[in-house]
N, C-alpha and C. Protein backbone atom coordinates (compact mmCIF):
# COMPACT_ATOMS: atom_id res chain seq x y z
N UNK A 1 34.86 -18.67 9.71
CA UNK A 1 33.91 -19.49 10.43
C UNK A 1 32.48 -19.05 10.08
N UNK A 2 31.62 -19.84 10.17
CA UNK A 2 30.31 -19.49 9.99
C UNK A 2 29.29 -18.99 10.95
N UNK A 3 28.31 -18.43 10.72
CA UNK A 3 28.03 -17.73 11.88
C UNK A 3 27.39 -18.75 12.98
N UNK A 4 26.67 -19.82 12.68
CA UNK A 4 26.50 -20.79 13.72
C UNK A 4 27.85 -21.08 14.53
N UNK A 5 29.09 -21.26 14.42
CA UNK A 5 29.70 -21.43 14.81
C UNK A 5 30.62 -20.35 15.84
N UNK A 6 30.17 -19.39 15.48
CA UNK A 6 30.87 -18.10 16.41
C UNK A 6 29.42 -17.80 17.51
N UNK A 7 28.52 -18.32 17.18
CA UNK A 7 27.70 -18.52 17.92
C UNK A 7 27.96 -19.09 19.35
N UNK A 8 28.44 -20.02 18.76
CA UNK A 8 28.35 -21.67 19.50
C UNK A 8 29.83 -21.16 20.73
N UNK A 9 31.09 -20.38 19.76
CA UNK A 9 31.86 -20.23 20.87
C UNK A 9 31.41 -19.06 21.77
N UNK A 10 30.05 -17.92 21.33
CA UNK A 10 29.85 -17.07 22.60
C UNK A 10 29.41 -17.15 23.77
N UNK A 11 28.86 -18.40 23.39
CA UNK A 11 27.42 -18.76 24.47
C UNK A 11 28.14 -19.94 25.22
N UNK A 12 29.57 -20.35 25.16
CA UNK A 12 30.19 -21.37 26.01
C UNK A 12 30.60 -20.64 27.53
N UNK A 13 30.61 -19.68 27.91
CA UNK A 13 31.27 -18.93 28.60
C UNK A 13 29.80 -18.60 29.31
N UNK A 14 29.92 -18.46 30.50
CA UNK A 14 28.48 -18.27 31.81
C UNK A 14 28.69 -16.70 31.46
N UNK A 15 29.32 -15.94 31.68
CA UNK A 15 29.40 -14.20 31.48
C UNK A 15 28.52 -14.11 29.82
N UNK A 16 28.79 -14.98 29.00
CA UNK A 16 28.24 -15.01 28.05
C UNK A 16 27.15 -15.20 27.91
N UNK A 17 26.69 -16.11 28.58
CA UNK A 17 25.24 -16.64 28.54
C UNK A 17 24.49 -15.66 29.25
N UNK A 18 24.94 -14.68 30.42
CA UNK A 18 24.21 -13.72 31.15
C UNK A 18 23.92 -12.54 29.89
N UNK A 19 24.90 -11.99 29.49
CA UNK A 19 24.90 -11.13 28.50
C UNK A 19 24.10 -11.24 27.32
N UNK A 20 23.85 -12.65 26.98
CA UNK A 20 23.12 -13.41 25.99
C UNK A 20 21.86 -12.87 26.06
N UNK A 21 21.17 -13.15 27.59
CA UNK A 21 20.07 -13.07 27.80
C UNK A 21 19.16 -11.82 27.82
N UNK A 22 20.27 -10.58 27.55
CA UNK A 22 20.00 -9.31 28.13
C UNK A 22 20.04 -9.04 26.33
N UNK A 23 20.52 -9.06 25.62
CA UNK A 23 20.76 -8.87 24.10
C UNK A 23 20.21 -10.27 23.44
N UNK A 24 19.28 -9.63 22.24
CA UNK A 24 19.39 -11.08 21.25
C UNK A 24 19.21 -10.32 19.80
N UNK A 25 19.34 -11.42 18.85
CA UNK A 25 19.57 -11.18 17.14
C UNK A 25 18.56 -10.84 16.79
N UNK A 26 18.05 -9.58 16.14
CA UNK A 26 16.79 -10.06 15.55
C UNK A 26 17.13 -9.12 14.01
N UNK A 27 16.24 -10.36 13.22
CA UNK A 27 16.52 -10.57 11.80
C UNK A 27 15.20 -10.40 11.34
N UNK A 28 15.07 -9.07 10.37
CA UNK A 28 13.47 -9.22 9.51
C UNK A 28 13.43 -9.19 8.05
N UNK A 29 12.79 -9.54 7.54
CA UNK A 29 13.01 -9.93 5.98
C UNK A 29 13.07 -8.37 5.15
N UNK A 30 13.68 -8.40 4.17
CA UNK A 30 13.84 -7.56 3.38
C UNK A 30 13.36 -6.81 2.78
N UNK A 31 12.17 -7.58 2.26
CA UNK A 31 10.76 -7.53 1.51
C UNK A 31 10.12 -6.96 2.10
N UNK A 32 9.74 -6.98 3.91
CA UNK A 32 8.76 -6.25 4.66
C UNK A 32 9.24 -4.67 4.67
N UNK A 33 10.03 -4.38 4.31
CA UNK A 33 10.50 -3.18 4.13
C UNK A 33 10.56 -2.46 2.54
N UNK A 34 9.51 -2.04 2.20
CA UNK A 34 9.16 -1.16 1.19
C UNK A 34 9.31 0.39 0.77
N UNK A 35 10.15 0.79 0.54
CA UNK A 35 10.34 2.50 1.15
C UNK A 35 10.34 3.38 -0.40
N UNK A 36 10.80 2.36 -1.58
CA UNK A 36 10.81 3.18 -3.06
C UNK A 36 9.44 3.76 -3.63
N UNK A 37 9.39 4.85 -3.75
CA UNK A 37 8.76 5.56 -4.85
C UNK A 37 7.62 5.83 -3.30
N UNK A 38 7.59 6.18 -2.29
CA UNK A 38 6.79 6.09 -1.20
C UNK A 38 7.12 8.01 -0.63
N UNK A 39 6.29 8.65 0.12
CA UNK A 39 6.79 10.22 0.16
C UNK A 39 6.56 10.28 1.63
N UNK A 40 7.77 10.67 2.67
CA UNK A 40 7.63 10.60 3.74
C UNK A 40 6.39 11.79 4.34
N UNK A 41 5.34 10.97 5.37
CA UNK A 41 4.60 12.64 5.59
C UNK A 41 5.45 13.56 6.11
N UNK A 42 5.15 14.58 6.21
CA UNK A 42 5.78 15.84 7.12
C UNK A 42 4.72 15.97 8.34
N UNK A 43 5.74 16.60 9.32
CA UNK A 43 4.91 17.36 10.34
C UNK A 43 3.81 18.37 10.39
N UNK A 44 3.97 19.20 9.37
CA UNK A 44 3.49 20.15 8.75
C UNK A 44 1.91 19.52 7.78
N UNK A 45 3.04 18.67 7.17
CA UNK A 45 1.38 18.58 6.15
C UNK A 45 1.24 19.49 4.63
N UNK A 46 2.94 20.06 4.76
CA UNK A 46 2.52 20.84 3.69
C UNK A 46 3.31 20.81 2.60
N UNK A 47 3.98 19.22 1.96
CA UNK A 47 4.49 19.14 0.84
C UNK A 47 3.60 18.70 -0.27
N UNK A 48 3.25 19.43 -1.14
CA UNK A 48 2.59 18.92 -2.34
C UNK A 48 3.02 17.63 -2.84
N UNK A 49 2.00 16.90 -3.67
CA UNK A 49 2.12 16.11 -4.04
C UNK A 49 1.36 15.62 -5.77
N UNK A 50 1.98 15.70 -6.78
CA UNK A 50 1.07 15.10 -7.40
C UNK A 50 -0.04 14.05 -7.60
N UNK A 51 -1.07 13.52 -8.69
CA UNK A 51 -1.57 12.41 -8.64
C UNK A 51 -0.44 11.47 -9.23
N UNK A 52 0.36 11.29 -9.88
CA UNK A 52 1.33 10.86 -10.02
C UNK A 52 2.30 10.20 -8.95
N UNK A 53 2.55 11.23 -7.78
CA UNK A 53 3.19 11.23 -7.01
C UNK A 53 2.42 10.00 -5.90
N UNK A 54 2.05 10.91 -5.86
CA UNK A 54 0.50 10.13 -4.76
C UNK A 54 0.23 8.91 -4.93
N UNK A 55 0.07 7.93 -5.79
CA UNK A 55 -0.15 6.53 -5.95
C UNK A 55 1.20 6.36 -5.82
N UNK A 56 1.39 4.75 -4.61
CA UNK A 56 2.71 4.29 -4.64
C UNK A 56 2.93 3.59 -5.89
N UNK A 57 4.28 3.03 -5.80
CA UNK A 57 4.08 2.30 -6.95
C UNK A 57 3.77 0.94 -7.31
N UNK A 58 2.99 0.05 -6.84
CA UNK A 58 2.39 -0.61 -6.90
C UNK A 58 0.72 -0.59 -7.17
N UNK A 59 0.81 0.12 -7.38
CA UNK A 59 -1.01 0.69 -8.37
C UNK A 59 -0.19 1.12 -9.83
N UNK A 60 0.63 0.79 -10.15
CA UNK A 60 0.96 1.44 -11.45
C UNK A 60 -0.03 -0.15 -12.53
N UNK A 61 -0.21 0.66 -12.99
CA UNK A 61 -1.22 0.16 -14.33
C UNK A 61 -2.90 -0.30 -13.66
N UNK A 62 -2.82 0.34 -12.44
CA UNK A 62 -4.19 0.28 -11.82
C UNK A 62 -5.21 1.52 -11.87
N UNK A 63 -3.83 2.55 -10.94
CA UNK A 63 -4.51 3.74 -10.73
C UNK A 63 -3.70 4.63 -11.90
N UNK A 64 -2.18 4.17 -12.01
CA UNK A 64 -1.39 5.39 -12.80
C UNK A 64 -1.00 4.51 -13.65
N UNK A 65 -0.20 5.59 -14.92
CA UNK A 65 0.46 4.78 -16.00
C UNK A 65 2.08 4.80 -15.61
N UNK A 66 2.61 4.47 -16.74
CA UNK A 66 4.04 4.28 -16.77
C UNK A 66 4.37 5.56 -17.26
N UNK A 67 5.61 5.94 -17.31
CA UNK A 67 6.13 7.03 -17.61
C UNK A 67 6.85 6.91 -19.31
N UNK A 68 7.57 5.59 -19.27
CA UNK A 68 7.81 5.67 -20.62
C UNK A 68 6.81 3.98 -21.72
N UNK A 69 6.08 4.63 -22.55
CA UNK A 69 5.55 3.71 -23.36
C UNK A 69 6.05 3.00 -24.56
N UNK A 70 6.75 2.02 -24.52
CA UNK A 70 7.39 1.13 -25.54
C UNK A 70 7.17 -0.11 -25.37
N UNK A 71 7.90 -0.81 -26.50
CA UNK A 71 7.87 -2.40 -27.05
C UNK A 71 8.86 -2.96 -26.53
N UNK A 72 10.17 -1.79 -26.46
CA UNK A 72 11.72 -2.58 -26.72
C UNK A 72 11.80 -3.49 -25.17
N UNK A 73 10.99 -3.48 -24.23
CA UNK A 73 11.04 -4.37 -22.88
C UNK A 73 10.55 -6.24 -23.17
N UNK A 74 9.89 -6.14 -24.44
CA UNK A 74 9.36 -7.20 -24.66
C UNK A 74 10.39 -8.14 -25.24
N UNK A 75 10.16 -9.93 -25.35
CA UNK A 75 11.08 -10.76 -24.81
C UNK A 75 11.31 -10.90 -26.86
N UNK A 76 12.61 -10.90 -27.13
CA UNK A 76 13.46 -10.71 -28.78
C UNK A 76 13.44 -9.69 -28.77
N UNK A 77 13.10 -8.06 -28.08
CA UNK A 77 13.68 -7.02 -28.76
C UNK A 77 14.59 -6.46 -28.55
N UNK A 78 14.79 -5.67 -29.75
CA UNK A 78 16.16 -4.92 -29.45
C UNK A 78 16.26 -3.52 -28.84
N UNK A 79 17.51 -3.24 -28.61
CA UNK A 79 17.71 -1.43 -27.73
C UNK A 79 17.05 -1.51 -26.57
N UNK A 80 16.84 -2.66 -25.22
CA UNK A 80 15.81 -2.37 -24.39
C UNK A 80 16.80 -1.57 -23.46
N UNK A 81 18.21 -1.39 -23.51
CA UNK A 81 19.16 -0.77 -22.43
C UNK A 81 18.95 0.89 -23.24
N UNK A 82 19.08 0.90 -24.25
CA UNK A 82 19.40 1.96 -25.26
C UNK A 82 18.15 2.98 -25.19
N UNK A 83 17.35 2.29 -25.31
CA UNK A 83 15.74 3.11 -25.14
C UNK A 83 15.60 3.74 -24.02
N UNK A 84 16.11 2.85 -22.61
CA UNK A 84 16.09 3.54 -21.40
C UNK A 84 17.30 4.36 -21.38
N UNK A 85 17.99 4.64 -21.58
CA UNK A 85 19.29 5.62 -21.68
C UNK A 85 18.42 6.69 -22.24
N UNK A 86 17.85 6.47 -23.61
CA UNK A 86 17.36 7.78 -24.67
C UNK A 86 16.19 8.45 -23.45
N UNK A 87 15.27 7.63 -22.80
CA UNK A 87 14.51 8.20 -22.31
C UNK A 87 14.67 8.62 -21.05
N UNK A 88 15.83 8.52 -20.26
CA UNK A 88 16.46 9.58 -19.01
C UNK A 88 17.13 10.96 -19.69
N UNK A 89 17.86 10.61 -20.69
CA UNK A 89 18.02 11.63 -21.27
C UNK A 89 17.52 12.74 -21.87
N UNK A 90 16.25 12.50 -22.74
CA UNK A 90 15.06 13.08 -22.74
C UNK A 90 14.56 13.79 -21.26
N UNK A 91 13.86 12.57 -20.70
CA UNK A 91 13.85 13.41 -19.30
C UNK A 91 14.41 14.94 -18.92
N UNK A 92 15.89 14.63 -19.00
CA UNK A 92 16.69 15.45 -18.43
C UNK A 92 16.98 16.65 -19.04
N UNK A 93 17.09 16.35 -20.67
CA UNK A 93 16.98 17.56 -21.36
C UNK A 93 15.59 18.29 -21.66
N UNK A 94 14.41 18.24 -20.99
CA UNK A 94 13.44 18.52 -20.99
C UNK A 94 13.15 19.72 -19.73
N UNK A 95 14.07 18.90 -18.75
CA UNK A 95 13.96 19.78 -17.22
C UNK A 95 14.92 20.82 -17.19
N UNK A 96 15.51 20.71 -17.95
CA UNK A 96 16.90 21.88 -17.80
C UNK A 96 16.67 22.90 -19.37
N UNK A 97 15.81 22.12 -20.58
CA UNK A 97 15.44 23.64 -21.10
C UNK A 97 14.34 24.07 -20.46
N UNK A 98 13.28 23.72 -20.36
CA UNK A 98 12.01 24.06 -19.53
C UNK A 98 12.27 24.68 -17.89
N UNK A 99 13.47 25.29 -17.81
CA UNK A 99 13.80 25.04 -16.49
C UNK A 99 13.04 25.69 -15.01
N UNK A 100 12.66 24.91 -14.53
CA UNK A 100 11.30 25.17 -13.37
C UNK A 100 10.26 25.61 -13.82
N UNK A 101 10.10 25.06 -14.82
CA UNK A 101 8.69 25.47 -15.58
C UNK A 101 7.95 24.19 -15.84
N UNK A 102 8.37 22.60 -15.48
CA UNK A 102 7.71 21.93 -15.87
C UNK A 102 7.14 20.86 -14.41
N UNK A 103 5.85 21.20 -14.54
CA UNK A 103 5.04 20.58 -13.18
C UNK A 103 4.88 19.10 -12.66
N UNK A 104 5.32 18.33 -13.94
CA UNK A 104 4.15 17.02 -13.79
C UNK A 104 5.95 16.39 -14.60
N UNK A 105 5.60 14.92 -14.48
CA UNK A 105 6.58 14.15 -14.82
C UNK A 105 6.84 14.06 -16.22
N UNK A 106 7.80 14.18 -17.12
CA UNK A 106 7.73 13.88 -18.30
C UNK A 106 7.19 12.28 -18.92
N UNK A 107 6.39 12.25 -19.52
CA UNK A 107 5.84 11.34 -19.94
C UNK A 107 6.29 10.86 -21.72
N UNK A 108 7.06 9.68 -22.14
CA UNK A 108 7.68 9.55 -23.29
C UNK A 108 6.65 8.43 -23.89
N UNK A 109 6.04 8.78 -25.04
CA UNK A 109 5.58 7.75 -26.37
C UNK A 109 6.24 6.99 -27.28
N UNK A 110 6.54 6.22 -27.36
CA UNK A 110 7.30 5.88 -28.65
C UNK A 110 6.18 4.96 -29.34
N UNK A 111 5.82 5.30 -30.76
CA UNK A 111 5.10 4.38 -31.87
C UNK A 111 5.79 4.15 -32.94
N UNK A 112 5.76 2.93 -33.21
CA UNK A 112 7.36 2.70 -34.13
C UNK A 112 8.02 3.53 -34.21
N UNK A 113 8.31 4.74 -35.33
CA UNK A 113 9.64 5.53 -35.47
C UNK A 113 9.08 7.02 -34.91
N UNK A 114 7.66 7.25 -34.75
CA UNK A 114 7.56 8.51 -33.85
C UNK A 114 7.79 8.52 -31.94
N UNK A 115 8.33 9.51 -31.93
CA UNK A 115 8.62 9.95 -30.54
C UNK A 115 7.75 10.71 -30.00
N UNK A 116 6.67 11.06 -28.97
CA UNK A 116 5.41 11.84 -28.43
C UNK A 116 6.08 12.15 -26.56
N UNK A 117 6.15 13.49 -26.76
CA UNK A 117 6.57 13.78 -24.88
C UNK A 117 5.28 14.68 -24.55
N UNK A 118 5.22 14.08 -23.07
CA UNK A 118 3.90 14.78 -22.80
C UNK A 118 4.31 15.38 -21.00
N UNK A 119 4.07 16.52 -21.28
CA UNK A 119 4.19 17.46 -19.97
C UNK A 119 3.38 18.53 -19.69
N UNK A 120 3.40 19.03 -18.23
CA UNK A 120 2.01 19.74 -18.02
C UNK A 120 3.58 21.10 -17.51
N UNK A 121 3.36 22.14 -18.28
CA UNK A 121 4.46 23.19 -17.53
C UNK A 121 3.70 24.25 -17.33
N UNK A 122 4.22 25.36 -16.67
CA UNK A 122 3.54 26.50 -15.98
C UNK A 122 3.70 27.69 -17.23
N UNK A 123 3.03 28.04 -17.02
CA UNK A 123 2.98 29.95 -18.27
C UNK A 123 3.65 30.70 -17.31
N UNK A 124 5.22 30.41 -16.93
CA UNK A 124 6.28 31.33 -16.82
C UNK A 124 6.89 32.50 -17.43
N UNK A 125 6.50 31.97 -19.15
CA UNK A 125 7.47 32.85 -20.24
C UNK A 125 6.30 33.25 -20.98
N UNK A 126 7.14 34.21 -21.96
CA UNK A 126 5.77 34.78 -23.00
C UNK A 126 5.56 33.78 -23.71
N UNK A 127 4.48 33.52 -24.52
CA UNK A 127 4.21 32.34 -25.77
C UNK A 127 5.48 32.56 -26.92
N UNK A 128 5.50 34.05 -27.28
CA UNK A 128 6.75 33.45 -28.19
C UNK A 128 7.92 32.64 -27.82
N UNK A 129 8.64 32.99 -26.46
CA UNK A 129 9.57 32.17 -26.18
C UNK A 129 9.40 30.60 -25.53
N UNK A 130 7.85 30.71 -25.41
CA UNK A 130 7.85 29.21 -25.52
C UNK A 130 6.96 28.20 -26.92
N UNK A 131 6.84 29.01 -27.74
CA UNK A 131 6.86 28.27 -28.95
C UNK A 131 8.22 28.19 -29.87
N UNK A 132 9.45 29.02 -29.27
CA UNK A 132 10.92 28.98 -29.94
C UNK A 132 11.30 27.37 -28.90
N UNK A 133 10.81 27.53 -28.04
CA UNK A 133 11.27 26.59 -26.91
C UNK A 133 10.71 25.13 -27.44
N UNK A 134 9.71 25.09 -28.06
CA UNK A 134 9.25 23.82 -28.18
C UNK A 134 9.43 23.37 -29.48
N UNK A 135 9.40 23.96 -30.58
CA UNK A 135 10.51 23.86 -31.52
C UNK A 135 12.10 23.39 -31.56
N UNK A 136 12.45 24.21 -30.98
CA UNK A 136 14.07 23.80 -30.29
C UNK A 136 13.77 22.61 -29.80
N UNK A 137 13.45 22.36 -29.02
CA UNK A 137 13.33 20.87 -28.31
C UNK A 137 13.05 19.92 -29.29
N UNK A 138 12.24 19.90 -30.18
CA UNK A 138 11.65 18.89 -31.19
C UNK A 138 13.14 18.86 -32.60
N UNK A 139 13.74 19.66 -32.69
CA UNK A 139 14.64 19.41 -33.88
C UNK A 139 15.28 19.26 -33.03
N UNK A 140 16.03 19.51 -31.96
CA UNK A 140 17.47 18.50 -30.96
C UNK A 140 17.33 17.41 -31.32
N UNK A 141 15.81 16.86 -29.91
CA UNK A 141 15.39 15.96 -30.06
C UNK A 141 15.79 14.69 -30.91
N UNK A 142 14.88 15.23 -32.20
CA UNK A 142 14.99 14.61 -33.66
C UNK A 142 16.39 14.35 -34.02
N UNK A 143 16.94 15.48 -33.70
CA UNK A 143 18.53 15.03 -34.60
C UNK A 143 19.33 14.38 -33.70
N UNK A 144 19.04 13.83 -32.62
CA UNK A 144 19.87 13.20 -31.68
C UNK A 144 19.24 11.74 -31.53
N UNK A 145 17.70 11.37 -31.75
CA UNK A 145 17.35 10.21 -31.72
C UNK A 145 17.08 9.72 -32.83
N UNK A 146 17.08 10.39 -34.39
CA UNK A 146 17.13 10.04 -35.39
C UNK A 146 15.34 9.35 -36.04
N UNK A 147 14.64 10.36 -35.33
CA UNK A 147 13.06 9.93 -35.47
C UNK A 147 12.62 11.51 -34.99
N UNK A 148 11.24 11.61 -36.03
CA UNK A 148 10.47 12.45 -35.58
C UNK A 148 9.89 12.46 -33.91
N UNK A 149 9.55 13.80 -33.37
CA UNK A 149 9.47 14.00 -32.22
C UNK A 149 8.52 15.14 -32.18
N UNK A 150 7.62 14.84 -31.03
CA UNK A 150 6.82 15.88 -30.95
C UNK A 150 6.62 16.29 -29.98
N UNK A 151 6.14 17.22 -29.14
CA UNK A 151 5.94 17.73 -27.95
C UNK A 151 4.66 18.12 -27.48
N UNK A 152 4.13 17.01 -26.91
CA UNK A 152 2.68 17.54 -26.33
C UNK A 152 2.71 18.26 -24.88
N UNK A 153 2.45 19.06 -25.09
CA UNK A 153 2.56 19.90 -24.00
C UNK A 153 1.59 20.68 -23.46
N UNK A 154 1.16 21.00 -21.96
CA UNK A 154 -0.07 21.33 -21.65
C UNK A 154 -0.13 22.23 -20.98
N UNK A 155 0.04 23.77 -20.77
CA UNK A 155 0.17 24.66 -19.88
C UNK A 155 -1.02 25.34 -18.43
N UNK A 156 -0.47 25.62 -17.63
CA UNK A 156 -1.47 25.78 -16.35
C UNK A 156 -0.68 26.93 -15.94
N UNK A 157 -1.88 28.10 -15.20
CA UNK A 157 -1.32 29.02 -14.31
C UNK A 157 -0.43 29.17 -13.19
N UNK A 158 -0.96 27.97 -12.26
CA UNK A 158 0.06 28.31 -11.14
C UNK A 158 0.38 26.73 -10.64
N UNK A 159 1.25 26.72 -10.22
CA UNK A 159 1.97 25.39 -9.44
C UNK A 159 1.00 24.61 -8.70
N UNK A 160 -0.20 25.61 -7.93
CA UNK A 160 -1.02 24.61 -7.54
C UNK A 160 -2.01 23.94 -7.72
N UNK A 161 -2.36 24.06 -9.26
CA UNK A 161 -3.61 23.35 -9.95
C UNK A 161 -3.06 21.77 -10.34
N UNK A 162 -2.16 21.46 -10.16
CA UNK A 162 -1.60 20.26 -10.45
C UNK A 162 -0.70 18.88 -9.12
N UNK A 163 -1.73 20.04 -8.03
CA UNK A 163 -1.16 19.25 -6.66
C UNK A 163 -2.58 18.56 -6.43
N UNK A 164 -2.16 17.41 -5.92
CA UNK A 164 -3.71 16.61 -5.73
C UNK A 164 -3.64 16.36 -4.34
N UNK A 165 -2.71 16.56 -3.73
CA UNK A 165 -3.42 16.41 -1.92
C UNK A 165 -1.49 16.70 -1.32
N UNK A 166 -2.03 17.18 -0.26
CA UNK A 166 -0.78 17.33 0.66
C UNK A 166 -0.32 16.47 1.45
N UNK A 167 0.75 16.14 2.25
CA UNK A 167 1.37 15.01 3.46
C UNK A 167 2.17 15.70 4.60
């Protein structure tokens, strides 16, 4: 039955109609409810936040950029599922060698056949082991996406030079 109709048999009944009056439906649109990419405040006030973080996402290409920069979204191209696969993956293998060392969101380039990652990480390790580290990353990389790859990368002292306001 449809819901007008189960309606129609609740409200035939006087016990019903009392009960009716004490309870009613209420229905709000979907849309008025916005909650993605949004950072609940705290009580406190004291979860960092990037500038990244910090703009919802609806200022994206106002206040912030995109995270990954390509063509393949545009209408005849190809790999647009494939590109986003390569670039979570990236992502992910970025956060787990860098591990808690990288501050700011990974940011992916693609210009025709070069690959450009751009991250802001902390001076955790000595420089040698993070110039073995960024090397390593760039020949994986490469031999897994089948294009040169580079790693722009930007180092900072401590975790909190890269927080732009608290909640």
């Amino acid at each position: 039955m449809s819901l007008l109709q189960n309606i129609r048999l609740v409200f035939q009944t006087p016990l019903a109609l009392a009960a009716a009056s004490r309870r009613s439906l209420h229905v709000t649109a979907a849309c008025a409810k916005t909650q993605s990419g949004k950072y609940k405040i705290t009580p406190k006030g004291d979860r960092p936040l990037t500038y990244e973080m910090a703009n919802p996402p609806h200022l994206i290409a106002h206040r912030k950029a995109w995270n990954s920069w390509n063509t393949s979204n545009l209408e005849g191209e190809q790999r647009a599922s494939q590109t986003m696969l390569e670039d979570e993956f990236v992502r992910r293998f970025m956060t787990g060698t860098w591990h808690g060392l990288v501050l700011s969101e990974v940011i992916i380039k693609r210009q025709h056949n070069h690959v450009r990652i751009a991250a802001i990480i902390r001076r955790g390790i000595p420089p040698r082991k993070m110039y073995f580290l960024i090397g390593y990353c760039e020949e994986l990389l490469a031999y897994w996406l089948q294009c040169p790859v580079t790693l722009e990368l930007q180092t900072t002292e401590d975790r909190k030079d890269v927080v732009f306001k608290y909640i």
